[in-house]
N, C-alpha and C. Protein backbone atom coordinates (compact mmCIF):
# COMPACT_ATOMS: atom_id res chain seq x y z
N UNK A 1 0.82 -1.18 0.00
CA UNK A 1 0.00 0.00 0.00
C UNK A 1 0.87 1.25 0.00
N UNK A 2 2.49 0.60 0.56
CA UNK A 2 2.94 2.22 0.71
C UNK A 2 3.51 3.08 -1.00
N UNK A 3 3.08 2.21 -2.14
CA UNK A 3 2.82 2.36 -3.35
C UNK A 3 1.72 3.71 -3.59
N UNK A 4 1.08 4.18 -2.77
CA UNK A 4 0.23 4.87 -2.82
C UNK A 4 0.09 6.09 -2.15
N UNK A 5 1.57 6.30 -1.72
CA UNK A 5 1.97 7.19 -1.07
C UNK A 5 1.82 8.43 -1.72
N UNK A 6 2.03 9.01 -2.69
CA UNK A 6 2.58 10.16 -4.01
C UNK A 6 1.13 10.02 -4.73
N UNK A 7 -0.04 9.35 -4.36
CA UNK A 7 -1.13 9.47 -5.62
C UNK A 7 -2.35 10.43 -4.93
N UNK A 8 -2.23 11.14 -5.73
CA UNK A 8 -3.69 12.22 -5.20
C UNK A 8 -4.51 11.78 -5.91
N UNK A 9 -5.70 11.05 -4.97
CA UNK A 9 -6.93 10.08 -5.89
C UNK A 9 -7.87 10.55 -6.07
N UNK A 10 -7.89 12.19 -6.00
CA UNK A 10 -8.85 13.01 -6.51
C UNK A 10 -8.62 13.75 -7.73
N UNK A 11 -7.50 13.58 -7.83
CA UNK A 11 -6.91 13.92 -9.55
C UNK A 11 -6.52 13.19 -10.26
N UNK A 12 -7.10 12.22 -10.68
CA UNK A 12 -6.12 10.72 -11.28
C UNK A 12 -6.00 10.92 -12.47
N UNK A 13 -5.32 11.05 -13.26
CA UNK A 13 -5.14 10.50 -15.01
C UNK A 13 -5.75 9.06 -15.05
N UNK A 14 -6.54 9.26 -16.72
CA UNK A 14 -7.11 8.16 -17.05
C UNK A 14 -6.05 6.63 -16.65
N UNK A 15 -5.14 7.08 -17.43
CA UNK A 15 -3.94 6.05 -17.72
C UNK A 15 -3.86 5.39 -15.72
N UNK A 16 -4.14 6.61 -14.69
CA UNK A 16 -3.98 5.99 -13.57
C UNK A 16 -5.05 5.26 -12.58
N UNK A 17 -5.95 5.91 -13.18
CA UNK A 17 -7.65 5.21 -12.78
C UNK A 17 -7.31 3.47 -13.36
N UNK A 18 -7.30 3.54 -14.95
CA UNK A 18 -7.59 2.46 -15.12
C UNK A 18 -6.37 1.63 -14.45
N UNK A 19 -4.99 1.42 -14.57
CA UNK A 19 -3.94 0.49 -13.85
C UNK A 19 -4.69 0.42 -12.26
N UNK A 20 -4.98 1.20 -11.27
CA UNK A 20 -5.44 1.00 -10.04
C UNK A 20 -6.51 0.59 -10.11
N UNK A 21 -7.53 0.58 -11.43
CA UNK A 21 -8.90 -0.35 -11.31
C UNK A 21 -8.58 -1.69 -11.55
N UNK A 22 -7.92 -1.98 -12.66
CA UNK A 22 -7.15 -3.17 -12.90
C UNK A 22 -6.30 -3.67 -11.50
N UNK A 23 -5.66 -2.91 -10.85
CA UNK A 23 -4.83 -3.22 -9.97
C UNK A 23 -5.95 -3.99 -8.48
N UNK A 24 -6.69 -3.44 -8.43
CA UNK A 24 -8.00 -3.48 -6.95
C UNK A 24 -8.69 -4.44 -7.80
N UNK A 25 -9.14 -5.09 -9.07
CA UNK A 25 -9.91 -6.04 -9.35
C UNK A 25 -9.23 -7.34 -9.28
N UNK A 26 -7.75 -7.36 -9.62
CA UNK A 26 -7.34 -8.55 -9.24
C UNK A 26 -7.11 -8.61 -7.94
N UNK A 27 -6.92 -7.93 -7.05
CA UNK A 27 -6.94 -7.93 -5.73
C UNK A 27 -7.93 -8.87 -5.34
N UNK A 28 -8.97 -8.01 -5.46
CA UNK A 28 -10.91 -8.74 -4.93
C UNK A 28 -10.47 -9.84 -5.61
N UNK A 29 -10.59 -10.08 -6.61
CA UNK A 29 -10.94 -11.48 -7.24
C UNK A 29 -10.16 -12.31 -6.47
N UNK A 30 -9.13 -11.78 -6.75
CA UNK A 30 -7.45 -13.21 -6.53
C UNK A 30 -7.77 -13.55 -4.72
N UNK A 31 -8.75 -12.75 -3.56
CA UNK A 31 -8.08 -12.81 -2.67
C UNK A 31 -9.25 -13.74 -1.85
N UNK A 32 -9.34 -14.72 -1.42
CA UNK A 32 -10.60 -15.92 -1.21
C UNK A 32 -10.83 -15.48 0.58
N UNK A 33 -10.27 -14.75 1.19
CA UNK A 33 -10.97 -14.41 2.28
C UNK A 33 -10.51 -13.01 2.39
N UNK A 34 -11.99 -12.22 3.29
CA UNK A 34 -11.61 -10.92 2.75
C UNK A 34 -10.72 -10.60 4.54
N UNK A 35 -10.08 -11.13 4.93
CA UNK A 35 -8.81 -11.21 5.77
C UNK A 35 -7.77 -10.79 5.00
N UNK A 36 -7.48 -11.64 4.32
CA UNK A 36 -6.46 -10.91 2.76
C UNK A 36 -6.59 -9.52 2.95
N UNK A 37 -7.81 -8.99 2.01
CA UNK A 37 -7.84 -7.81 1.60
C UNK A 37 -7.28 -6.69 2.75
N UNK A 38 -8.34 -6.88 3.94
CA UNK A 38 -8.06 -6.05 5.12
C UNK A 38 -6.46 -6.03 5.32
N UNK A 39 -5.97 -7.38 5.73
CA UNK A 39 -4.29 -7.32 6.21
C UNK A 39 -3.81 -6.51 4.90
N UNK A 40 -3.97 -6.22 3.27
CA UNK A 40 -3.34 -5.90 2.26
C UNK A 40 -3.71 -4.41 2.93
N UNK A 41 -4.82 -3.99 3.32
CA UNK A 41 -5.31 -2.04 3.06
C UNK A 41 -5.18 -1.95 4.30
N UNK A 42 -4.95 -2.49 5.32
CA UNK A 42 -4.27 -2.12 7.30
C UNK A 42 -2.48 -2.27 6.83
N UNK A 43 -2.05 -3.03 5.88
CA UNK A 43 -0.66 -3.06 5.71
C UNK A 43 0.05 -3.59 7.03
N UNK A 44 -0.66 -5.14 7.16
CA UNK A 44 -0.76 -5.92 8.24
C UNK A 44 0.23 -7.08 8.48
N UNK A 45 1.45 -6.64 8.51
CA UNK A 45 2.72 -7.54 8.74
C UNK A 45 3.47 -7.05 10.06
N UNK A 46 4.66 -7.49 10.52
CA UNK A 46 4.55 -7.28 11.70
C UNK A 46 5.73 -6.08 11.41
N UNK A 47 6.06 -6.43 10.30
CA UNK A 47 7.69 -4.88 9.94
C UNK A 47 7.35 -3.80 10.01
N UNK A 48 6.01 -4.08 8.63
CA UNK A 48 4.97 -2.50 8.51
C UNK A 48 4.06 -2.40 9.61
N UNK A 49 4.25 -2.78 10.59
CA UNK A 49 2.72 -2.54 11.93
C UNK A 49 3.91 -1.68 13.10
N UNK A 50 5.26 -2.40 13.03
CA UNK A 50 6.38 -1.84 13.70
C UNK A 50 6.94 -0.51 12.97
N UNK A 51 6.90 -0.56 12.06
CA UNK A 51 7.62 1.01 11.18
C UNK A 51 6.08 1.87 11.30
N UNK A 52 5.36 1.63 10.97
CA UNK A 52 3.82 2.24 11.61
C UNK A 52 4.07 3.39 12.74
N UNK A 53 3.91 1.92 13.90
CA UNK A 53 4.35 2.67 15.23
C UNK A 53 5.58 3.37 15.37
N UNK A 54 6.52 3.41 15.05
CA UNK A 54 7.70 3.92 15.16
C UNK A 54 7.73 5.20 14.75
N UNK A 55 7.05 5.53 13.24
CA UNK A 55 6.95 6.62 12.69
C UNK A 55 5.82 6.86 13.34
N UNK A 56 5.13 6.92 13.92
CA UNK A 56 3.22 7.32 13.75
C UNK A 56 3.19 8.74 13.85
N UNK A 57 4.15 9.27 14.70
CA UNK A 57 4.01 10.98 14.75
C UNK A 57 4.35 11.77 13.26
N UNK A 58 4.98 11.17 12.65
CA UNK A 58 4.92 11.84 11.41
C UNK A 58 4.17 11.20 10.04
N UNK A 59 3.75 9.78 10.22
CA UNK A 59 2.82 8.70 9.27
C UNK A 59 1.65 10.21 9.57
N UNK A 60 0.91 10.13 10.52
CA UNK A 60 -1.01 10.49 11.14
C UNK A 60 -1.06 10.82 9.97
N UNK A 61 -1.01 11.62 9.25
CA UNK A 61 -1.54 12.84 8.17
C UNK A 61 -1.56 11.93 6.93
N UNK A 62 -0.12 11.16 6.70
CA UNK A 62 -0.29 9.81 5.32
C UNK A 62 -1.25 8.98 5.75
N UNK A 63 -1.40 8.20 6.75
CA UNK A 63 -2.20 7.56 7.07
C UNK A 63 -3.88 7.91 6.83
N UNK A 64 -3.91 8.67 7.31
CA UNK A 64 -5.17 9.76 7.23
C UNK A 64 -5.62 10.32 5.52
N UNK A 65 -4.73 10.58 4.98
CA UNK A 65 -4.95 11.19 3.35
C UNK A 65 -5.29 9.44 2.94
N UNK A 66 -4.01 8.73 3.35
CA UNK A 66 -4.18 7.60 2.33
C UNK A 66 -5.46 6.73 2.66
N UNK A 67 -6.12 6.59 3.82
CA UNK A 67 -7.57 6.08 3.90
C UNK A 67 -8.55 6.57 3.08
N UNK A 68 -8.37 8.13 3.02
CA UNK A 68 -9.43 8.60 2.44
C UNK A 68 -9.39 8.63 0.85
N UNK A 69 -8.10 8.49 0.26
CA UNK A 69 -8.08 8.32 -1.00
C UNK A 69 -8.52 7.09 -0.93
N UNK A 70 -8.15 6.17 -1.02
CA UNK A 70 -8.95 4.59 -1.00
C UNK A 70 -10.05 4.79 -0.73
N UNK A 71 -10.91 5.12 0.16
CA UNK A 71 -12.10 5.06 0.39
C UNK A 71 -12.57 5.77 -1.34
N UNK A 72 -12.44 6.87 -1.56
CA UNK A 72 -12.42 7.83 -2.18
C UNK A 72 -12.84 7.22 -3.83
N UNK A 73 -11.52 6.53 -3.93
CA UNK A 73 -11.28 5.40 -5.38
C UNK A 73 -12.64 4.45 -5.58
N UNK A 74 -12.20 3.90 -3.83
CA UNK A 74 -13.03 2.57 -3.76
C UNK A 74 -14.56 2.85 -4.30
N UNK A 75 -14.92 3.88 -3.63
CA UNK A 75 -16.56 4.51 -4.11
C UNK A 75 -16.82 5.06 -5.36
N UNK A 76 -15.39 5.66 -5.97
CA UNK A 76 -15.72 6.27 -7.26
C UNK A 76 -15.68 5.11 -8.30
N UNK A 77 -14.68 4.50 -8.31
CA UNK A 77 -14.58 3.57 -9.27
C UNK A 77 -14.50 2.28 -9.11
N UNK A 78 -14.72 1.87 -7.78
CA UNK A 78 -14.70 0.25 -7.65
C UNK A 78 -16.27 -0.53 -7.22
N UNK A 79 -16.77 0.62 -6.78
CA UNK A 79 -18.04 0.50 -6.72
C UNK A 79 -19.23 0.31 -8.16
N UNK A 80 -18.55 0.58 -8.93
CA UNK A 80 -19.01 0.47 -10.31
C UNK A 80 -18.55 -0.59 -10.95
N UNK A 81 -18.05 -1.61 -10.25
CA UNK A 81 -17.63 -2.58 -11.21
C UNK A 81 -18.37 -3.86 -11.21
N UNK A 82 -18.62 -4.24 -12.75
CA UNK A 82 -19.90 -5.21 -13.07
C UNK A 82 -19.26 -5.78 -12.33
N UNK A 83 -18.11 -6.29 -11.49
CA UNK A 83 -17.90 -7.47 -10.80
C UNK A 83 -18.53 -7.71 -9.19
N UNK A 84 -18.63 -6.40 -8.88
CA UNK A 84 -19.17 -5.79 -7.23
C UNK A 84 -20.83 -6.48 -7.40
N UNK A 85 -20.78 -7.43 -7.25
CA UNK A 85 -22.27 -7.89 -7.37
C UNK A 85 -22.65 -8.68 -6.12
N UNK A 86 -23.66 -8.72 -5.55
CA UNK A 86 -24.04 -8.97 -4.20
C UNK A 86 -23.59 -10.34 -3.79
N UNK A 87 -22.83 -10.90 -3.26
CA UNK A 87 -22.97 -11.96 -2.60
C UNK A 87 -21.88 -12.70 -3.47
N UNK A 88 -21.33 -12.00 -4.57
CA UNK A 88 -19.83 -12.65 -4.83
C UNK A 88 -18.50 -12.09 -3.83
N UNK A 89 -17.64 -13.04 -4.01
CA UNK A 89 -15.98 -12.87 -3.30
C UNK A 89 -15.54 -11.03 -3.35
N UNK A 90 -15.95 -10.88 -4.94
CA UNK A 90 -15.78 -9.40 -4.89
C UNK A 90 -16.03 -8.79 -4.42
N UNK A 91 -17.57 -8.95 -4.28
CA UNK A 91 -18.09 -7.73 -3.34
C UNK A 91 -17.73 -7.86 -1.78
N UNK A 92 -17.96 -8.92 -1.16
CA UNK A 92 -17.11 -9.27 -0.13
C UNK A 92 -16.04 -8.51 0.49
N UNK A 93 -15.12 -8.56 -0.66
CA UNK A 93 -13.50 -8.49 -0.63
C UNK A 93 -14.01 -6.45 -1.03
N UNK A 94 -14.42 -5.90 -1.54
CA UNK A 94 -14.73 -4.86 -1.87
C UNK A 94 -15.08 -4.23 -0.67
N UNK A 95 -15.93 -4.82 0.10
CA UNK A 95 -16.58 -4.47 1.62
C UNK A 95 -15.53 -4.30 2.69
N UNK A 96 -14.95 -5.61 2.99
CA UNK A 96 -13.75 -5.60 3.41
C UNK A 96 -12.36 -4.55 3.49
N UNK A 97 -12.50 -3.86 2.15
CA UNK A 97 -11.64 -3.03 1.79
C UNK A 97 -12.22 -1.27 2.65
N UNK A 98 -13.17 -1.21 2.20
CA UNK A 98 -13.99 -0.24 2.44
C UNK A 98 -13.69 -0.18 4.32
N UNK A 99 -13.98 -1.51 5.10
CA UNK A 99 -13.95 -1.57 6.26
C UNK A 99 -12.58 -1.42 6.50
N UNK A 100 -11.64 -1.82 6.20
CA UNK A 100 -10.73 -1.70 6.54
C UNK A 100 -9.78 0.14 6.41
N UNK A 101 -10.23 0.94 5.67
CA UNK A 101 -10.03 1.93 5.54
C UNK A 101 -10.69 2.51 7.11
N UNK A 102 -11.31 2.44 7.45
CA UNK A 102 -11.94 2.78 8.41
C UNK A 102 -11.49 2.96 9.36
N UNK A 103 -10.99 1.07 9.75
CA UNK A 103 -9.95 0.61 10.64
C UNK A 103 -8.67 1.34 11.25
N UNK A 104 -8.29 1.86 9.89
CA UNK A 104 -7.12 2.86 9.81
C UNK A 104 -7.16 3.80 11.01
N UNK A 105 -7.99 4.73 10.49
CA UNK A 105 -8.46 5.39 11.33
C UNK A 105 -8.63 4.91 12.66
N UNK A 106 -9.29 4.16 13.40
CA UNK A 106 -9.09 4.08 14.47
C UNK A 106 -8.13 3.22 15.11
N UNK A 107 -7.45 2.83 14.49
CA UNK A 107 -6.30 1.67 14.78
C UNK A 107 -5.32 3.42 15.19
N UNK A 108 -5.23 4.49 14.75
CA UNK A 108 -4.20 5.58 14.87
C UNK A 108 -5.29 5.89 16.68
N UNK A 109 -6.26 6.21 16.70
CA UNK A 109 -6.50 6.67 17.46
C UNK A 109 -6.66 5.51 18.96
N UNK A 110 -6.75 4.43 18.49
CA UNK A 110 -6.12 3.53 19.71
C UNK A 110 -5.12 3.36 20.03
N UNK A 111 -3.76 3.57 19.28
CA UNK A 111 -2.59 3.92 19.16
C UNK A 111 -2.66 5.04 20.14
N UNK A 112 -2.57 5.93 20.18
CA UNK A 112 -2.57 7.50 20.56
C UNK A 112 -2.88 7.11 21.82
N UNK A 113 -4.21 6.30 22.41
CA UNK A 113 -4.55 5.80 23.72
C UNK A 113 -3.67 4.88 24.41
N UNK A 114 -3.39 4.16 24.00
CA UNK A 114 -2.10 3.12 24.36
C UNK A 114 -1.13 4.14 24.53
N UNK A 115 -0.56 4.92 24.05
CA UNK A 115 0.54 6.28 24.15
C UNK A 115 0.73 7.24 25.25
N UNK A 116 -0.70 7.30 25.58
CA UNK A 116 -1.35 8.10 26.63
C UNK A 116 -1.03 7.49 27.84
N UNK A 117 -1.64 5.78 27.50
CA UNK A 117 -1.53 5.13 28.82
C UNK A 117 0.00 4.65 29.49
N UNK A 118 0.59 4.75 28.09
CA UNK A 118 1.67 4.32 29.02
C UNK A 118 2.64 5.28 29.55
């Protein structure tokens, strides 16, 4: 995900819509539990969960832009895809994605509490 650092997903070039639509459809498809997806859009390994925390005082703001561009994408253009159909893997894995952006967000602000507490 940290591929997505430099993309402002409110200004995309065609040429970049379509590679990241292409890019998020094999995602959904290829990924058979939407655990996948989430650990892929939380960036859920234990290096990137440790460089996370390590940086977090200067990540908040990437972290924060980059949820909302995904969310952003996810609704503009992934939500439109004949594949997002009720009750397939995609849509699933599409949902998943969506939730997991979310996550983001409060995964920083339970962070911040844990910070507090200790």
């Amino acid at each position: 995900v940290d591929i997505f650092k430099m993309v402002n997903f409110t200004d995309l070039p065609s040429n970049t819509v379509i590679f990241l639509t292409m890019f998020f459809t094999s995602v959904f498809h290829a990924c058979n539990s939407t655990n996948d997806v989430r650990d892929i859009i939380l960036m859920s390994n234990s290096t990137t969960t440790a460089t996370i925390k390590k940086q977090k005082h200067k990540d908040d703001d990437y972290v924060q832009e980059l949820r909302q561009g995904l969310s952003f994408f996810f609704f503009t253009y992934m939500k439109k895809s004949p594949k997002n159909v009720k009750k397939s893997q995609f849509h699933r894995n599409y949902k998943a994605a969506l939730k997991a952006c979310e996550k983001v967000n409060e995964r920083l602000e339970e962070d911040e509490f844990e910070l507090m507490v200790d």
